[in-house]
Each structure stands twice: as C-alpha cells, then as structure tokens.
N, C-alpha and C. Protein backbone atom coordinates (compact mmCIF):
# COMPACT_ATOMS: atom_id res chain seq x y z
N UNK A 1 100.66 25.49 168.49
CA UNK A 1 101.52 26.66 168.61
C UNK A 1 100.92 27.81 167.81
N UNK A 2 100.92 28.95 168.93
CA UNK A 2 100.34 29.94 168.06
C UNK A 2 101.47 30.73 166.83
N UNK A 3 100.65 30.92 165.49
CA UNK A 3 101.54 31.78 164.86
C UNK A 3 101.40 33.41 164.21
N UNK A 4 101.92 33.76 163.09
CA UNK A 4 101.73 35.15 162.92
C UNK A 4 100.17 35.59 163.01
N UNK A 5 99.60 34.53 162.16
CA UNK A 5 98.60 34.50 161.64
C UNK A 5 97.24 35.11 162.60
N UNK A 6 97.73 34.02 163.44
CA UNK A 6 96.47 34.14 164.70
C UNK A 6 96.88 35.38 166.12
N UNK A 7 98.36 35.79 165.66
CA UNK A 7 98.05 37.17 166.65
C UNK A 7 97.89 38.32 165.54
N UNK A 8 97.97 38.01 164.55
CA UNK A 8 97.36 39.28 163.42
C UNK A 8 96.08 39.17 163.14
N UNK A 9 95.30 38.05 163.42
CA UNK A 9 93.73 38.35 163.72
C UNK A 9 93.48 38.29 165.09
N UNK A 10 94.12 38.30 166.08
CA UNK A 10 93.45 38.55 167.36
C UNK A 10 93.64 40.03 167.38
N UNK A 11 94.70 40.88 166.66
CA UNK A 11 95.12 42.45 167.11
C UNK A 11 94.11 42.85 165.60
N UNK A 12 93.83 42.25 164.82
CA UNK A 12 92.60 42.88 163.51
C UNK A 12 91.38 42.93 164.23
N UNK A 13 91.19 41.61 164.79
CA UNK A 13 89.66 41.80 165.75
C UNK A 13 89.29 42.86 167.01
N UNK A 14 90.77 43.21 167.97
CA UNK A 14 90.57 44.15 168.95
C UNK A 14 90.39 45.60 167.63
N UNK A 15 91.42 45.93 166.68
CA UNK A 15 90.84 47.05 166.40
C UNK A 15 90.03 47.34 165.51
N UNK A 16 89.25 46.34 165.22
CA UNK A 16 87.98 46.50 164.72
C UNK A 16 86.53 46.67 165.66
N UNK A 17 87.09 46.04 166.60
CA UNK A 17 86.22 46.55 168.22
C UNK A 17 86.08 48.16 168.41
N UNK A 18 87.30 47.84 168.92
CA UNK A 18 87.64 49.84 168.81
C UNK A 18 87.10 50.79 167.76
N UNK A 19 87.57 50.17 166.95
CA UNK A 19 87.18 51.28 165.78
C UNK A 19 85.44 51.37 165.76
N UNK A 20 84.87 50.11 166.03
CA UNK A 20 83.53 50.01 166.24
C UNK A 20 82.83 51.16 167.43
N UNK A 21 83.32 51.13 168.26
CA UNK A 21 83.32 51.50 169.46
C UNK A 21 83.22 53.08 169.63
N UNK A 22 84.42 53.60 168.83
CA UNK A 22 84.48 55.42 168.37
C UNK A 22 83.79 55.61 167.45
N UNK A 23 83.15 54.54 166.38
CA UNK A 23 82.11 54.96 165.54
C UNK A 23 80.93 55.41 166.06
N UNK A 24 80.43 54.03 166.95
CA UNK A 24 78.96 54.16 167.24
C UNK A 24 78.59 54.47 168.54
N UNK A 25 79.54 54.66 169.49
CA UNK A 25 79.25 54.90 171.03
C UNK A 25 79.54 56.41 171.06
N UNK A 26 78.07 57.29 171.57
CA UNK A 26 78.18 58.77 172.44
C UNK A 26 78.69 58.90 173.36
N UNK A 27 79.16 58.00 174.42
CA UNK A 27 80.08 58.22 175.66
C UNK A 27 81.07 58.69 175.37
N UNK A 28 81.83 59.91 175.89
CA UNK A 28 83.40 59.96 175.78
C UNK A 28 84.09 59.72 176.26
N UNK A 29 83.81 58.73 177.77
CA UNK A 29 84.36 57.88 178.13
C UNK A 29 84.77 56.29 177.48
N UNK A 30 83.78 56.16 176.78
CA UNK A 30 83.55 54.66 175.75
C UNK A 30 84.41 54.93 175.12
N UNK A 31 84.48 56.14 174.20
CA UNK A 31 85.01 56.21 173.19
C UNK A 31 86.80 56.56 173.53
N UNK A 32 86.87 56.90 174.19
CA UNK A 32 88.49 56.94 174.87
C UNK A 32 88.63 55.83 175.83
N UNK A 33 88.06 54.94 175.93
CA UNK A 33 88.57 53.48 176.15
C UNK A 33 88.90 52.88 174.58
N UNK A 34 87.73 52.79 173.65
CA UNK A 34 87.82 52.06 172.41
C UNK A 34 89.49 52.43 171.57
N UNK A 35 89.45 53.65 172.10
CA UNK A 35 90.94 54.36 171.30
C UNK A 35 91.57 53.63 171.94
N UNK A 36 91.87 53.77 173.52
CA UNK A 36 93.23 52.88 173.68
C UNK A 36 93.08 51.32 173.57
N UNK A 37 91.63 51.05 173.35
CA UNK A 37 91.94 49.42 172.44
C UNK A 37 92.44 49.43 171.27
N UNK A 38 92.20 50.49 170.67
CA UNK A 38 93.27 50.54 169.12
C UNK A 38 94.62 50.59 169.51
N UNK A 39 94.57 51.57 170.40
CA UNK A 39 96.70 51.66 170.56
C UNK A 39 96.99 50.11 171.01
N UNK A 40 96.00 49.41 171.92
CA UNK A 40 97.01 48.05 172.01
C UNK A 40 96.50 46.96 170.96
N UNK A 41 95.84 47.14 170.23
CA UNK A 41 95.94 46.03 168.78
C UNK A 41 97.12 46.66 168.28
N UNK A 42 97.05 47.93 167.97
CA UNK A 42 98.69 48.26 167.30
C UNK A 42 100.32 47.31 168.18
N UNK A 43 100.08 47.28 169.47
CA UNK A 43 101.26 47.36 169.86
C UNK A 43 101.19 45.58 170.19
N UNK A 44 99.84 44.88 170.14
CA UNK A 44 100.44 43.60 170.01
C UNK A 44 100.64 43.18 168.19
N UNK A 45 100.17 43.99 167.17
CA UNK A 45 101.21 43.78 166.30
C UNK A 45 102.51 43.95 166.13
N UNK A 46 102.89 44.94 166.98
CA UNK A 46 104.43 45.47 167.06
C UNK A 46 105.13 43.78 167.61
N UNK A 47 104.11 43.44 168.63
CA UNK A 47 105.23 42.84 169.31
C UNK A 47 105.48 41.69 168.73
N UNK A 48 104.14 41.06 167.79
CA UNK A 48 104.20 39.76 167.42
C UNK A 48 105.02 39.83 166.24
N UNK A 49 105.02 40.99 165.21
CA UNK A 49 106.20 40.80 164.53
C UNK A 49 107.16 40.72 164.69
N UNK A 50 107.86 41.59 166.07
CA UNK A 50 109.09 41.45 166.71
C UNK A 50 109.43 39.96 167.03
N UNK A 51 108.36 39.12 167.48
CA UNK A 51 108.86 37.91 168.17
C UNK A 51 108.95 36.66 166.46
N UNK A 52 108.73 37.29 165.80
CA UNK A 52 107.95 36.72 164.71
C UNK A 52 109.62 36.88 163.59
N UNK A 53 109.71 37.74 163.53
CA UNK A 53 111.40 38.52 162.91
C UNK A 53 112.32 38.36 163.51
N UNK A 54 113.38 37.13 163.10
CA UNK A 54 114.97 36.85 163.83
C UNK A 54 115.64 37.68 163.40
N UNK A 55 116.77 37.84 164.30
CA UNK A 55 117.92 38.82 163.68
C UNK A 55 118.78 37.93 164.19
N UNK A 56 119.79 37.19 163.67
CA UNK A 56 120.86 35.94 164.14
C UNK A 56 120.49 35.17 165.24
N UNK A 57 119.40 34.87 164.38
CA UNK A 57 118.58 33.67 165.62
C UNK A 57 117.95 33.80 166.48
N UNK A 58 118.14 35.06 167.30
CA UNK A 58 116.96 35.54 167.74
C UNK A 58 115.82 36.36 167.81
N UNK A 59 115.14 37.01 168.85
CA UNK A 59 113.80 37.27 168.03
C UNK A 59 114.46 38.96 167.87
N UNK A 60 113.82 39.98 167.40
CA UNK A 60 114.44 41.36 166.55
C UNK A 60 113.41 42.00 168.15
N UNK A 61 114.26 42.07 168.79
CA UNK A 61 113.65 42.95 170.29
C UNK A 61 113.25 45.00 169.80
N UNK A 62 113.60 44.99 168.56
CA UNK A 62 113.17 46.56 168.48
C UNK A 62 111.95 46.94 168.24
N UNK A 63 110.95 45.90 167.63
CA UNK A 63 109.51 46.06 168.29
C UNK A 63 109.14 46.24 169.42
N UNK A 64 109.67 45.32 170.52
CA UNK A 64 109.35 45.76 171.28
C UNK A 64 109.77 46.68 172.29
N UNK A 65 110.88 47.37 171.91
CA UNK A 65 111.62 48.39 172.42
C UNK A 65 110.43 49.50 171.72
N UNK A 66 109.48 49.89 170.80
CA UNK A 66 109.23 50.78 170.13
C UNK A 66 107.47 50.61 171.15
N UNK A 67 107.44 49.09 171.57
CA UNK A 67 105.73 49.47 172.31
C UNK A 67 106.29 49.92 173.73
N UNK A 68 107.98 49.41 174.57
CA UNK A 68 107.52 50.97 175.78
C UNK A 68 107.33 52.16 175.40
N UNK A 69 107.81 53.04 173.92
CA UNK A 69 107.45 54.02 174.14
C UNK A 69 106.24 54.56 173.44
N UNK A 70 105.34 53.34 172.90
CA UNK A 70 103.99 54.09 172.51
C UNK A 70 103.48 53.69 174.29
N UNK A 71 103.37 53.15 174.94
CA UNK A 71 102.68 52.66 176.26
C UNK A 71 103.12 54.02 176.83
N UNK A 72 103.83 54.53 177.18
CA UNK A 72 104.21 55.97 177.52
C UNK A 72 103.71 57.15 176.65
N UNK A 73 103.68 57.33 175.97
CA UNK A 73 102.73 58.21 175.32
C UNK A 73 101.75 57.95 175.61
N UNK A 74 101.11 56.84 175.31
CA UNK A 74 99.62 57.03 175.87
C UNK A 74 99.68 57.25 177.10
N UNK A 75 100.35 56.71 178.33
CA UNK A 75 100.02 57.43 179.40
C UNK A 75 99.62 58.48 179.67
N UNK A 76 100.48 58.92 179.12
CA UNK A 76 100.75 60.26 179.49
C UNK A 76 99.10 60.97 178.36
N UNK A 77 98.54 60.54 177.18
CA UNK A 77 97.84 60.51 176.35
C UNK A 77 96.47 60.61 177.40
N UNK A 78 96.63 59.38 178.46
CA UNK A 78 95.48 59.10 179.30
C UNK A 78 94.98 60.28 180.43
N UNK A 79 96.62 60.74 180.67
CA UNK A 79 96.21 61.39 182.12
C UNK A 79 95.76 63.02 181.23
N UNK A 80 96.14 63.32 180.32
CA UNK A 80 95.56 64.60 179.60
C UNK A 80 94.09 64.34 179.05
N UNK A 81 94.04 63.24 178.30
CA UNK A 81 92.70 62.95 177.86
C UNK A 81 91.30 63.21 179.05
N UNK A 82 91.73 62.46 180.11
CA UNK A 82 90.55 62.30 181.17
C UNK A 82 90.68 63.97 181.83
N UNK A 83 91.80 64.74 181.91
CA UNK A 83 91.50 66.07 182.33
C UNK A 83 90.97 66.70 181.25
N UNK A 84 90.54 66.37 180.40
CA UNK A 84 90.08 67.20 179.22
C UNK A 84 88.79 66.57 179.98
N UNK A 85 88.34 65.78 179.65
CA UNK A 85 87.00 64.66 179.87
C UNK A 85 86.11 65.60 181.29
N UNK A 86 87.55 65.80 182.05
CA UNK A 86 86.65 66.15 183.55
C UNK A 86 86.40 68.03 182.97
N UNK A 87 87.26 68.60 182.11
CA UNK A 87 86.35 69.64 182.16
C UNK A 87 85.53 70.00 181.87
N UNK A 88 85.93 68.94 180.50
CA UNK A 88 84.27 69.42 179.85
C UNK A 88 83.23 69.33 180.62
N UNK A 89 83.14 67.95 181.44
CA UNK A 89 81.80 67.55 182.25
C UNK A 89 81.73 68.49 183.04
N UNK A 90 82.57 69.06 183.65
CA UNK A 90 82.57 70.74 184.31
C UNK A 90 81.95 71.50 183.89
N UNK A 91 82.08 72.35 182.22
CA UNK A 91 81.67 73.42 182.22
C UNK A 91 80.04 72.96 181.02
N UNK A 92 80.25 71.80 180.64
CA UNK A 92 78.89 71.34 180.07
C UNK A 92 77.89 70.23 180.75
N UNK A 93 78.18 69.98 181.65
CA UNK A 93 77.77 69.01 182.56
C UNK A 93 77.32 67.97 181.84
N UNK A 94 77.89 67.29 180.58
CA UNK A 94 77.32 65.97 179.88
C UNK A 94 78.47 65.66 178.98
N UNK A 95 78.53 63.96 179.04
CA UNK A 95 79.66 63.44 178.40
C UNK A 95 78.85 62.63 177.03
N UNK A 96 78.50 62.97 176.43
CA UNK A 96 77.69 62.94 175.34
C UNK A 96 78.03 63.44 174.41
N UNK A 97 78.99 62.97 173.07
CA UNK A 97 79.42 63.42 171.57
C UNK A 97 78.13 63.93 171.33
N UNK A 98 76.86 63.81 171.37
CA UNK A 98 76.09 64.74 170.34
C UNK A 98 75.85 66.04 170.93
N UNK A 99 76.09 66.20 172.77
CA UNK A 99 76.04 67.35 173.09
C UNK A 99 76.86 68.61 173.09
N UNK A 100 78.58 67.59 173.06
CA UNK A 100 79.84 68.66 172.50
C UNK A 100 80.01 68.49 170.99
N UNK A 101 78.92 69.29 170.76
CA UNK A 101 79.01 69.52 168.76
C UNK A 101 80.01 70.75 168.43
N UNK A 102 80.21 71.99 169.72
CA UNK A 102 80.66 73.31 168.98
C UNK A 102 81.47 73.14 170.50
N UNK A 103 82.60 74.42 170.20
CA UNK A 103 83.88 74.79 171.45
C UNK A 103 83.22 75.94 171.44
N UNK A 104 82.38 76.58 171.55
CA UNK A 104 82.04 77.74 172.05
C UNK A 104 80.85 77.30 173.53
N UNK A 105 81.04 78.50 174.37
CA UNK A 105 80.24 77.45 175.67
C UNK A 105 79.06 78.25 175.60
C-alpha cells in the first residue's frame, strides 16, 4: 500500500524534473511544458495530503477541491502562454531563450 511518503517523493521527483527542465532547456516550448510539470507535482501533493488528512473519518476533500481550481488556471495559463509562444515565433522567428534576451524588436 502506497503511503504519504512515496507520493511525496514521486511529486519531489516530477518537480525536480521540471525545475531541471526550465533551468537547462532553450526551448520555450520545453520549458513551458517543464512548468506545467511543476504545477502537477504541486497538485498531486495537494491531493495526496487531502487523501492522506481525515476529517471524521473521512478523507478532507478540500485539497482536492483547491487542484480543480489550480487545473483551471493553468488552462487558461496554457491557452495565453502558447499565444504568447506563437507571437513571439511571429515577430522573432525563433523559440530559443538565448535569442529572446531583450522586448525590444
């Protein structure tokens, strides 16, 4: 039986991925995938504490009442992020962190 333990290092290991990921990857596509691997190591800690924390015997459901609304933010996080993503590649034609160094075009 799995316990706290082992979904608090399976959600330490995804965002240490991630975090790996926005460190060392120039894609800004990579790197806005690696982010939303951080938002869901966050939100399977949310949930495993939730299932993890009774409230009169059963499990404390306001964790996971709190990951629909990070999962909605990021949506919504996603569909702005990638229109940012497509303009830049628009008006700089490269998705390359070392090539968007300055906001001036």
């Amino acid at each position: 039986m799995a316990t706290l333990n082992h979904y608090l290092l399976v959600s330490g290991l995804l965002f240490a991925i991630g975090l790996g990921g926005v460190l060392l990857r120039r894609n800004v596509i990579v790197v806005f995938m690696c982010l939303e691997l951080m938002l869901s190591a966050a939100n399977l800690t949310l949930v495993a504490f939730a299932r993890f924390n009774t409230y009169f015997g059963l499990p404390d459901q306001r964790g996971q009442m709190l990951v629909f609304f990070v999962i909605t933010v990021a949506a919504a996080e996603v569909a702005v992020g990638l229109a940012i993503i497509i303009a830049l590649y628009r008006t700089r034609q490269t998705i390359h962190t070392d090539d968007l160094n300055s906001l001036k075009h």
